[in-house]
N, C-alpha and C. Protein backbone atom coordinates (compact mmCIF):
# COMPACT_ATOMS: atom_id res chain seq x y z
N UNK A 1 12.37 21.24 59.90
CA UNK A 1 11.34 21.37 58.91
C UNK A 1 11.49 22.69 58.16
N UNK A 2 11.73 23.28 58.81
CA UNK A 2 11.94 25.37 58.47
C UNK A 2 12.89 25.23 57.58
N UNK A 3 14.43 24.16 57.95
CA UNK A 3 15.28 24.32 57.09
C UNK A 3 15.40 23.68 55.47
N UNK A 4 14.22 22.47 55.47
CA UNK A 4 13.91 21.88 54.37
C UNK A 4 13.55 23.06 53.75
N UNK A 5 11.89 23.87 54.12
CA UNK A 5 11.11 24.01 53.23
C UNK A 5 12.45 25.58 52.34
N UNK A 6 13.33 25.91 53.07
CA UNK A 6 13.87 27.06 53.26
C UNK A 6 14.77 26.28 51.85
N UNK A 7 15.28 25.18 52.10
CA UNK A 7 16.21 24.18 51.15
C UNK A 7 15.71 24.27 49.48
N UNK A 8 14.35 24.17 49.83
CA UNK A 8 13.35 23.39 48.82
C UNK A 8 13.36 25.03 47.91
N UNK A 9 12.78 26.12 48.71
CA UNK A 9 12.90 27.58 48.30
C UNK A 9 14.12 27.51 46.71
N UNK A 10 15.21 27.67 47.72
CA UNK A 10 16.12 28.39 47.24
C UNK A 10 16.55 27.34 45.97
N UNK A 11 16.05 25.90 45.88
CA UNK A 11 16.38 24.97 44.51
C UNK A 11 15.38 25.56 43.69
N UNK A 12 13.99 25.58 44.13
CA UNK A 12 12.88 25.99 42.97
C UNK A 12 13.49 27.43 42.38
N UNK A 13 13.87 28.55 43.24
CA UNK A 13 14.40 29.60 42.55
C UNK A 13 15.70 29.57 41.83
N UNK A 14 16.28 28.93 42.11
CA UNK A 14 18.03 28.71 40.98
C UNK A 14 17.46 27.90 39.55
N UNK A 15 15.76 26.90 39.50
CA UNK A 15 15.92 26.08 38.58
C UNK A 15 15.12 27.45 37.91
N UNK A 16 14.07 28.01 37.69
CA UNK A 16 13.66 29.01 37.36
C UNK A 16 14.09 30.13 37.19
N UNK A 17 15.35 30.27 37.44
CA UNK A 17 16.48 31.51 37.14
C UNK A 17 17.20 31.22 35.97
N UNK A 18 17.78 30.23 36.05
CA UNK A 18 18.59 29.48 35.20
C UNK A 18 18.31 29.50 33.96
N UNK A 19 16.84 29.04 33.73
CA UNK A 19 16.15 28.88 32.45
C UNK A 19 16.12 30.26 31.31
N UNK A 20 16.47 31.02 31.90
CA UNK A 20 16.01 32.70 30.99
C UNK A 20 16.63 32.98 29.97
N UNK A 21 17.40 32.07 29.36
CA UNK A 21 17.88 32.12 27.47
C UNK A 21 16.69 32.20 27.15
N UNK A 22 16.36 32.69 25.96
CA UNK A 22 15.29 32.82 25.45
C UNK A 22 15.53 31.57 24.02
N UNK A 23 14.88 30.74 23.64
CA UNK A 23 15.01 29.38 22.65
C UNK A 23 15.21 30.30 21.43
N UNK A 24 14.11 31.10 20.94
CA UNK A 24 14.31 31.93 20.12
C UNK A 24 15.46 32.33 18.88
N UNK A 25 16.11 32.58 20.36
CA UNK A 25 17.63 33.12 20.08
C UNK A 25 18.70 31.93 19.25
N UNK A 26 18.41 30.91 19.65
CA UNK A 26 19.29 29.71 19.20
C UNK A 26 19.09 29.24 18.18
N UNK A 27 17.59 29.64 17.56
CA UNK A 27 16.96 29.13 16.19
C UNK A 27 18.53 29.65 14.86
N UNK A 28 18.71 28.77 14.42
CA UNK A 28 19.51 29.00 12.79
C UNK A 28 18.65 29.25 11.97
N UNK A 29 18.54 30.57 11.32
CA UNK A 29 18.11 30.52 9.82
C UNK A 29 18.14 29.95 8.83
N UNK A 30 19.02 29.41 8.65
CA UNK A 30 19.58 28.52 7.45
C UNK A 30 19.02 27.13 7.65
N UNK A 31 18.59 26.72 9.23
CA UNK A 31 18.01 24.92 9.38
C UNK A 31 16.93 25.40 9.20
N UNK A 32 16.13 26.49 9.62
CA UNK A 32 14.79 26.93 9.27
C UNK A 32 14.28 27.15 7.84
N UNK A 33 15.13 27.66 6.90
CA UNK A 33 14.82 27.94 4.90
C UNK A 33 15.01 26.18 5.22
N UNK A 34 15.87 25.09 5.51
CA UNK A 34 16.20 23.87 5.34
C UNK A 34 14.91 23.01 5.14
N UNK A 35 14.71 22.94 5.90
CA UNK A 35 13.62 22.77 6.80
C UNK A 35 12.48 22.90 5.74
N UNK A 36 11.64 24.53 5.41
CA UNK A 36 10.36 25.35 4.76
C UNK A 36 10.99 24.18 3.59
N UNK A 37 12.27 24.42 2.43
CA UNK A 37 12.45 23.66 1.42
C UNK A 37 12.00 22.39 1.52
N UNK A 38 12.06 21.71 2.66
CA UNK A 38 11.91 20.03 2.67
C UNK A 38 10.21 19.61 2.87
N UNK A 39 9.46 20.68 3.50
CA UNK A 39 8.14 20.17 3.79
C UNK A 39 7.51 20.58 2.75
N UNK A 40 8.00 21.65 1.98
CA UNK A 40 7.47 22.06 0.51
C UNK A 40 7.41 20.81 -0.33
N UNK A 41 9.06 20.26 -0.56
CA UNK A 41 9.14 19.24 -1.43
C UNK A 41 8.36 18.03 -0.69
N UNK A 42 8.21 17.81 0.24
CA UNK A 42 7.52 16.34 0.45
C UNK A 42 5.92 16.42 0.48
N UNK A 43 5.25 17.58 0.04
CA UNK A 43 4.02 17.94 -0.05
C UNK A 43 3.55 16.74 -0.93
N UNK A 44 4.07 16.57 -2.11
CA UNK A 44 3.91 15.77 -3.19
C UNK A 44 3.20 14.10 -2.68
N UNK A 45 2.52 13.89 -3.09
CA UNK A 45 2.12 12.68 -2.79
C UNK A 45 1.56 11.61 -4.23
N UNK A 46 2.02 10.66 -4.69
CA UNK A 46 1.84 9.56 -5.65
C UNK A 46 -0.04 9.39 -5.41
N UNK A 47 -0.22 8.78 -6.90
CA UNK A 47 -1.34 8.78 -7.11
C UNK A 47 -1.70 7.78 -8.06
N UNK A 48 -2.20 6.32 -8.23
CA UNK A 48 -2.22 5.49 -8.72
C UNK A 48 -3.13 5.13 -9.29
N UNK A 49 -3.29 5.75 -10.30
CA UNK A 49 -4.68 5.88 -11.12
C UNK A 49 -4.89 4.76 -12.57
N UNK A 50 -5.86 3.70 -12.14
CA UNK A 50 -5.46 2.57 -13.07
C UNK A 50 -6.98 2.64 -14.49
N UNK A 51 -6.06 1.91 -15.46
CA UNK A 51 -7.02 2.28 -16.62
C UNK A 51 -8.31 1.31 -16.28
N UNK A 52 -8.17 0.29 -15.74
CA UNK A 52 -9.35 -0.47 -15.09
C UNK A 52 -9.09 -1.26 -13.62
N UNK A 53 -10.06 -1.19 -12.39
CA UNK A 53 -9.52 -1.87 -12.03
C UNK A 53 -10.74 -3.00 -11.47
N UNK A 54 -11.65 -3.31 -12.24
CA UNK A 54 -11.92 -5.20 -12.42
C UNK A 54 -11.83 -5.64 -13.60
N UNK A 55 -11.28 -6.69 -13.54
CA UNK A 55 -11.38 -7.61 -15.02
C UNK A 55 -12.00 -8.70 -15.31
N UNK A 56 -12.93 -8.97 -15.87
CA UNK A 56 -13.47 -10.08 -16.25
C UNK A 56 -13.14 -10.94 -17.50
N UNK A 57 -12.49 -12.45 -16.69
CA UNK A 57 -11.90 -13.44 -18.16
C UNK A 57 -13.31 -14.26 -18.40
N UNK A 58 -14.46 -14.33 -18.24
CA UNK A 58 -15.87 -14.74 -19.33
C UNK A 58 -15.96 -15.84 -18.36
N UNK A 59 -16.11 -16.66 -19.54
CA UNK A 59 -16.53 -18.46 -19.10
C UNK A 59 -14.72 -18.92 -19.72
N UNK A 60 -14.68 -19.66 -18.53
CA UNK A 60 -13.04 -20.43 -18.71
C UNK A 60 -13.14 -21.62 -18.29
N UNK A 61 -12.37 -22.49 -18.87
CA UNK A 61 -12.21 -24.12 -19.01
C UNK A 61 -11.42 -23.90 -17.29
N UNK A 62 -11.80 -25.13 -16.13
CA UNK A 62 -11.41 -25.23 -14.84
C UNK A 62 -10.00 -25.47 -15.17
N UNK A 63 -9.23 -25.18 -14.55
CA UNK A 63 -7.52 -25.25 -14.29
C UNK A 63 -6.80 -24.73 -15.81
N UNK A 64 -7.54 -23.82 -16.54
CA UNK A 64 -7.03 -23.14 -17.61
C UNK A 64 -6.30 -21.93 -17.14
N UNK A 65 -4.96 -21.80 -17.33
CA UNK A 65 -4.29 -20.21 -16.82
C UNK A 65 -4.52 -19.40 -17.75
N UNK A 66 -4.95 -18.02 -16.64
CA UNK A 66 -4.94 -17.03 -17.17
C UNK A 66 -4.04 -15.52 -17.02
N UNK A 67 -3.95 -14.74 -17.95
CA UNK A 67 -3.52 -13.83 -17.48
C UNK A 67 -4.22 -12.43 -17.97
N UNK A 68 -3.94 -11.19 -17.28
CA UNK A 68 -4.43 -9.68 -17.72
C UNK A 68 -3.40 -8.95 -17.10
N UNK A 69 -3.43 -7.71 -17.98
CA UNK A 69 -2.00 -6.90 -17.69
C UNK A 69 -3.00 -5.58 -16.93
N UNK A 70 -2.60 -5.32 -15.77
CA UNK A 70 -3.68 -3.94 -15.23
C UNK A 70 -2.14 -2.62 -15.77
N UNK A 71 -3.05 -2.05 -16.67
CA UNK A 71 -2.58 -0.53 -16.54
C UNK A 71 -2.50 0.96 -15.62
N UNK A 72 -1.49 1.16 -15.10
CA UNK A 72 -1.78 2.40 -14.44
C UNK A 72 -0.93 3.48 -14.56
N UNK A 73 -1.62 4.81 -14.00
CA UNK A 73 -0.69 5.84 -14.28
C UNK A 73 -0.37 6.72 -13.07
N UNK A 74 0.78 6.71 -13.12
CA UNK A 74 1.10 7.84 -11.57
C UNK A 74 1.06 9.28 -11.81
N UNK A 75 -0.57 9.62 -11.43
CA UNK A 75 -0.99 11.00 -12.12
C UNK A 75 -0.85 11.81 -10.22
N UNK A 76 0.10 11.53 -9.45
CA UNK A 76 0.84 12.30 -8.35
C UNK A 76 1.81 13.27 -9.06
N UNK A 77 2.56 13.88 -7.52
CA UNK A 77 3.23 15.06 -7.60
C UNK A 77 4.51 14.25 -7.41
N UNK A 78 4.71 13.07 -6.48
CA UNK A 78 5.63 12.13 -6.41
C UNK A 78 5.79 11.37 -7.13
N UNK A 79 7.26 10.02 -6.57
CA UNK A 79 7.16 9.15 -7.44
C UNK A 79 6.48 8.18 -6.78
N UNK A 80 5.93 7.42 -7.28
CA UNK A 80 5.21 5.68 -7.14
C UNK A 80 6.15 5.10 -6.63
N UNK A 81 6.10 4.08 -5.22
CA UNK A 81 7.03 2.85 -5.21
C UNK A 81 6.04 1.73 -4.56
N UNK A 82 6.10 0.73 -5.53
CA UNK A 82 5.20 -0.53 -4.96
C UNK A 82 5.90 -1.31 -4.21
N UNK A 83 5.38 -1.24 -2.76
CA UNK A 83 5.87 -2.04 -2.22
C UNK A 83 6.20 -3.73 -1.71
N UNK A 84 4.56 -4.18 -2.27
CA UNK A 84 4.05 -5.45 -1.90
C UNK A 84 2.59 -5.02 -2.90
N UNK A 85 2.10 -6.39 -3.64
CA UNK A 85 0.89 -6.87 -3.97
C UNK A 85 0.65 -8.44 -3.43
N UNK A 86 -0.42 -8.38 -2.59
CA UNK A 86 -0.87 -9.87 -2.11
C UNK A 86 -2.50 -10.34 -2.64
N UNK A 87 -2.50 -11.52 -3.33
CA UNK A 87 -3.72 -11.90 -3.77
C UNK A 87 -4.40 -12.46 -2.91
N UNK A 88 -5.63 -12.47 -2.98
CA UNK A 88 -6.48 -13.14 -1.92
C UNK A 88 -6.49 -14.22 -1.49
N UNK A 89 -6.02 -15.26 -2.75
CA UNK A 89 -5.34 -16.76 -2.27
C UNK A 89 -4.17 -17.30 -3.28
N UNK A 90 -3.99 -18.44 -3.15
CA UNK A 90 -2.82 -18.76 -3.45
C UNK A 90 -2.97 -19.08 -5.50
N UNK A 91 -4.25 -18.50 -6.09
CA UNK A 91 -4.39 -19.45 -6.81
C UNK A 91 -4.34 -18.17 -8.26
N UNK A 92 -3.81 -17.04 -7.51
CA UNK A 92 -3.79 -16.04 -8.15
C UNK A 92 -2.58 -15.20 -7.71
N UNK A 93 -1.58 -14.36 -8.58
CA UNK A 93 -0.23 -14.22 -8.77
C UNK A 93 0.09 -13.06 -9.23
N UNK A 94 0.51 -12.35 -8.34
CA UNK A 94 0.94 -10.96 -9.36
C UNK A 94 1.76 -10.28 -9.09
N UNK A 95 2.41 -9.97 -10.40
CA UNK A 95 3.66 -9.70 -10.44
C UNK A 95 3.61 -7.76 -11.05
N UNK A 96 4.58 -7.29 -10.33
CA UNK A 96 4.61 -5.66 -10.65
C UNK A 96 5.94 -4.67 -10.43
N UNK A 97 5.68 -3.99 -11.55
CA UNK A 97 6.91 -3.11 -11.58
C UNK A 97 7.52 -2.49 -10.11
N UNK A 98 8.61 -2.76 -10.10
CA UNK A 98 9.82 -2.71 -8.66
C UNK A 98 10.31 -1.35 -8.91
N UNK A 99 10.63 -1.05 -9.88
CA UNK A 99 11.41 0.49 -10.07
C UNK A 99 10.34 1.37 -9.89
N UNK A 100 11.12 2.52 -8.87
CA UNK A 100 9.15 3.93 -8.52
C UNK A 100 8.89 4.14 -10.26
N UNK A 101 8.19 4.87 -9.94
CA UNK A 101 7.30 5.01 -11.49
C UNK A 101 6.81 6.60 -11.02
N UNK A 102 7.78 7.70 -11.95
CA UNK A 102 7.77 8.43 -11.63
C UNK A 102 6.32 9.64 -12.27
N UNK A 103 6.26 10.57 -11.53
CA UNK A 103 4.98 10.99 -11.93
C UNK A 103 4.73 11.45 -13.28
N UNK A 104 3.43 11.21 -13.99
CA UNK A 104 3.28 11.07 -15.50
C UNK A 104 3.36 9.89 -16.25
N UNK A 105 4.15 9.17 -15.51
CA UNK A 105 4.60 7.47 -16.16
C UNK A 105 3.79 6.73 -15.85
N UNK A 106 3.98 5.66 -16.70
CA UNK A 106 2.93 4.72 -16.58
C UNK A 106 3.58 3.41 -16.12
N UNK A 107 3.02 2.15 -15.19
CA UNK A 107 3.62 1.02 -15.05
C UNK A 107 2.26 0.37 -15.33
N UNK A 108 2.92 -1.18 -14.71
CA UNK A 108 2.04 -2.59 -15.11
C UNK A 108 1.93 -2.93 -13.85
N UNK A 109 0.71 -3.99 -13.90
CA UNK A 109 0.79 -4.91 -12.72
C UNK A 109 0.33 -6.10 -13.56
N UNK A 110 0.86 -7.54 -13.31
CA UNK A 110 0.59 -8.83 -14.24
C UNK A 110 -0.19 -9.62 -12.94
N UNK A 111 -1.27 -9.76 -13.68
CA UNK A 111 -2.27 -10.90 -12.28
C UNK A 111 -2.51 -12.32 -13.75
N UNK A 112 -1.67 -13.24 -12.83
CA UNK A 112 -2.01 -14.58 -13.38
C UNK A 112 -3.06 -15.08 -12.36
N UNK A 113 -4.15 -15.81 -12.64
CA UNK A 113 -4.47 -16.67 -12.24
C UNK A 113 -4.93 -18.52 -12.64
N UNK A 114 -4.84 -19.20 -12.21
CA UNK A 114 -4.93 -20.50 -12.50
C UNK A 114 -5.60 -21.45 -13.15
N UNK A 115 -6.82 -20.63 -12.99
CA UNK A 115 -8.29 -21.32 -13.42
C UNK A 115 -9.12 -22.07 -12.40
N UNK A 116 -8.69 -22.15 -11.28
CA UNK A 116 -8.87 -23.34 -9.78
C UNK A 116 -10.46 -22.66 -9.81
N UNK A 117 -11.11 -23.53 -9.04
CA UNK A 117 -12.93 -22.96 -8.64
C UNK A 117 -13.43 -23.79 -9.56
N UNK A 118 -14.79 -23.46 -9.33
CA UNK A 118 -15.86 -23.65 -10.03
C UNK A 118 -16.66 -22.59 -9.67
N UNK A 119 -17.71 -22.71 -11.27
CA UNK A 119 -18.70 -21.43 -10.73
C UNK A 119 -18.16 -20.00 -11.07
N UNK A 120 -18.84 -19.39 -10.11
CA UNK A 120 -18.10 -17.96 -10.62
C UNK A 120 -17.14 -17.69 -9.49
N UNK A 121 -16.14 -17.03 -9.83
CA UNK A 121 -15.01 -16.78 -8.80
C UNK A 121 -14.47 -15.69 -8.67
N UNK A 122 -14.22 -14.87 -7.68
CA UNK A 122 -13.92 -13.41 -7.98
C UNK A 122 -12.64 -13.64 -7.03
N UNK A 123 -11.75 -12.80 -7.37
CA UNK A 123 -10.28 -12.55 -6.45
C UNK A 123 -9.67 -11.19 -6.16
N UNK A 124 -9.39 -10.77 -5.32
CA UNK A 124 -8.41 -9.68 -5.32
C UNK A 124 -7.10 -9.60 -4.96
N UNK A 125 -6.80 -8.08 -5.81
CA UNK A 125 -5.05 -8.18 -5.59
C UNK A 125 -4.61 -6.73 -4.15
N UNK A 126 -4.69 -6.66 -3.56
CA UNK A 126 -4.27 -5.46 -2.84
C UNK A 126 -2.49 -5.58 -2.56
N UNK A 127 -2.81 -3.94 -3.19
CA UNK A 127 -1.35 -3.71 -3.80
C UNK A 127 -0.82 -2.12 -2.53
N UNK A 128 0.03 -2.58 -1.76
CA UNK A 128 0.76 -1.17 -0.93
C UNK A 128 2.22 -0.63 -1.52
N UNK A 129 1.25 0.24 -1.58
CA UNK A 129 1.72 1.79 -1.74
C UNK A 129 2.24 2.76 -1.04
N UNK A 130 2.93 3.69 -2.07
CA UNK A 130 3.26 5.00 -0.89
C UNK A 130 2.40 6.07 -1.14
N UNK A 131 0.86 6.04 -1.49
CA UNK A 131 0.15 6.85 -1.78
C UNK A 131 -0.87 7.16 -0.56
N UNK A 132 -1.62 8.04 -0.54
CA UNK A 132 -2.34 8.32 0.66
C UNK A 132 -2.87 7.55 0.95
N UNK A 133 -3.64 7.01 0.28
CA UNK A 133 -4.29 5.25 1.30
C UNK A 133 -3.47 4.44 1.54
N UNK A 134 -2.26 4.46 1.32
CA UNK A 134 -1.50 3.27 1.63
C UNK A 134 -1.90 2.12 1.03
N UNK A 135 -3.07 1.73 0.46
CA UNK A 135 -3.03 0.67 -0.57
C UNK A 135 -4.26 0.85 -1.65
N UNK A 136 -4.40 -0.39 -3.00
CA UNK A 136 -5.33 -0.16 -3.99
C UNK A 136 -5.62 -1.45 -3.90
N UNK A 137 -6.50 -1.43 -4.59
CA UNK A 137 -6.76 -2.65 -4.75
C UNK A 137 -7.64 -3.26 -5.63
N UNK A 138 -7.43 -4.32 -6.76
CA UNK A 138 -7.78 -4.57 -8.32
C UNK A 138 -8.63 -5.96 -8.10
N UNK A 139 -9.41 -6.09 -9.07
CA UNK A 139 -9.79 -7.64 -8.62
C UNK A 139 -9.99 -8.29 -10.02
N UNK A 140 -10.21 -9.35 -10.03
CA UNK A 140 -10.45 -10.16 -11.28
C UNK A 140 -11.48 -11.25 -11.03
N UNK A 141 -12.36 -11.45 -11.92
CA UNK A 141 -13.92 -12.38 -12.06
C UNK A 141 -13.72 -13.37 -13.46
N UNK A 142 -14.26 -14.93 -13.14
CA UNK A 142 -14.18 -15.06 -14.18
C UNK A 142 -15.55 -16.92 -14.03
N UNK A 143 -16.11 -17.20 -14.65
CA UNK A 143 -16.77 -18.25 -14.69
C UNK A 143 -16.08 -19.76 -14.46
N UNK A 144 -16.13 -20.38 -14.09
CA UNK A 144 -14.92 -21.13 -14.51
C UNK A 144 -16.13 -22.89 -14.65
N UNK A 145 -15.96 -23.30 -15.89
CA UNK A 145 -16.91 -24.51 -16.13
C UNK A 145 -15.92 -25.59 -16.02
N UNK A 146 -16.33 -26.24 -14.82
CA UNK A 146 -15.85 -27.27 -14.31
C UNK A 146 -16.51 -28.82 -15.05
N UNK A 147 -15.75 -29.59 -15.68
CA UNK A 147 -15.74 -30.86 -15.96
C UNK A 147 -17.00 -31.96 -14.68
N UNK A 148 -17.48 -32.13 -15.36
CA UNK A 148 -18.61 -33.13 -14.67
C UNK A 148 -18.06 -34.09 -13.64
N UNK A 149 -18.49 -34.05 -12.23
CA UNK A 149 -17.84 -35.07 -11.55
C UNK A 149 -16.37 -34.59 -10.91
N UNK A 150 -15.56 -33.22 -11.57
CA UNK A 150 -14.18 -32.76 -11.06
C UNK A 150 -14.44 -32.29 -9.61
N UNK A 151 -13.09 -32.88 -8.90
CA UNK A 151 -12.29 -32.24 -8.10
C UNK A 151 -12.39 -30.58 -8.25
N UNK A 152 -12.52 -29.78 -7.22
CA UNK A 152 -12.04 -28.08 -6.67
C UNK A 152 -11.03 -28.74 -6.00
N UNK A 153 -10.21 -27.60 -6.46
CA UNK A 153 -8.85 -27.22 -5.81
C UNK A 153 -9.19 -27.96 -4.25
N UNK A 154 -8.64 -28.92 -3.66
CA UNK A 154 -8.38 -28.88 -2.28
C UNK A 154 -9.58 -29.68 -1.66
N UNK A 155 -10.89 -29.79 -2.50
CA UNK A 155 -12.21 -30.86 -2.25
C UNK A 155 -12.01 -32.01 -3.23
N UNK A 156 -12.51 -33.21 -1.93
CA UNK A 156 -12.78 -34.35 -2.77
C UNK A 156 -13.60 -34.74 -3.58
N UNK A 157 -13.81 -35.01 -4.85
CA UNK A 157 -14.79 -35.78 -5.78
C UNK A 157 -15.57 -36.30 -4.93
N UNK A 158 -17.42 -36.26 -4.85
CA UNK A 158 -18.07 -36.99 -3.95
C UNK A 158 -18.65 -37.58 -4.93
N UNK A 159 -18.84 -38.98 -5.57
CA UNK A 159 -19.52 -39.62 -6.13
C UNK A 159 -20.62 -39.97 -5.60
N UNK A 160 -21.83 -40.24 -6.10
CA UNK A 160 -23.63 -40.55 -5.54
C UNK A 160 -23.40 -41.55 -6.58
N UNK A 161 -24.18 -42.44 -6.12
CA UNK A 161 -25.04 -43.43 -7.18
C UNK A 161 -26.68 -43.59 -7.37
C-alpha cells in the first residue's frame, strides 16, 4: 500500500513539473495582429431594410395572379446573402436576388401569388438571412371575390337546395 501511494506521489509530481513552459511564450505576434484584423473585419453585419414590408392587392377576381416587387436596401456594414425565402403556402411564390447585395445596394424580392381563397387572405414570405435575426419577413393581403357557388382551392362546392 506504502508503495502505491509512494508510486502515485512521484507521477502527480513529474505531471506538475513538466507543465512549467509558460503558454505565453508560444503566442506569435503576427497570428495575434491576424487574428485583431479578422474580428475587426467581421464586426460588420448586413441589414435588410425594405421600402415596405406589407402589401395590399385590394379586391381581386378568385384565381386571378398576382404579383408585387418588395424593395430593399442593405443599409449594413456587410454584404447581404439570401439564403432561402419560404411562403406560408403553396399558393404564393417568391422569387429573389441570389447574388449578396452589397452594402448601400439595393435588391428585389418578387412574391407572386395566385389568387386561391376567398374572403380576405393574408400570406407571408419569411426570407433567411445572414443578418442578425437570421430572418425577415414580408407579407401580402388581398380580398379575393369569389364567384357564387365556387370551389376554394382544395374544398368541395357544397350545393343546398
Amino acid at each position: 500500500m506504502k508503495k502505491s501511494i509512494l508510486f502515485l506521489a512521484v507521477i502527480a509530481v513529474f505531471a506538475f513539473t513538466s507543465c512549467k513552459d509558460n503558454a505565453a511564450d508560444k503566442v506569435n505576434e503576427d497570428n495575434v495582429a491576424a487574428a485583431a484584423d479578422r474580428d475587426a473585419n467581421s464586426a460588420g453585419v448586413p441589414v435588410m431594410t425594405f421600402d415596405e414590408v406589407e402589401y395590399d392587392f385590394g379586391t381581386i377576381e378568385q384565381n386571378a395572379p398576382q404579383e408585387h416587387v418588395f424593395k430593399f436596401t442593405n443599409t449594413g456594414t456587410a454584404p447581404l446573402v439570401i439564403v432561402d425565402a419560404k411562403s406560408s403556402c403553396g399558393c404564393t411564390v417568391p422569387e429573389y436576388t441570389k447574388a449578396p447585395v452589397a452594402p448601400g445596394e439595393k435588391g428585389e424580392m418578387l412574391v407572386k401569388f395566385n389568387g386561391s381563397g376567398k374572403n380576405q387572405v393574408s400570406k407571408t414570405v419569411t426570407i433567411t438571412a445572414n443578418t442578425a435575426a437570421g430572418t425577415e419577413t414580408i407579407k401580402i393581403k388581398a380580398f379575393v371575390n369569389a364567384p357564387e357557388g365556387a370551389a376554394v382551392q382544395g374544398q368541395p362546392v357544397i350545393k343546398t337546395q
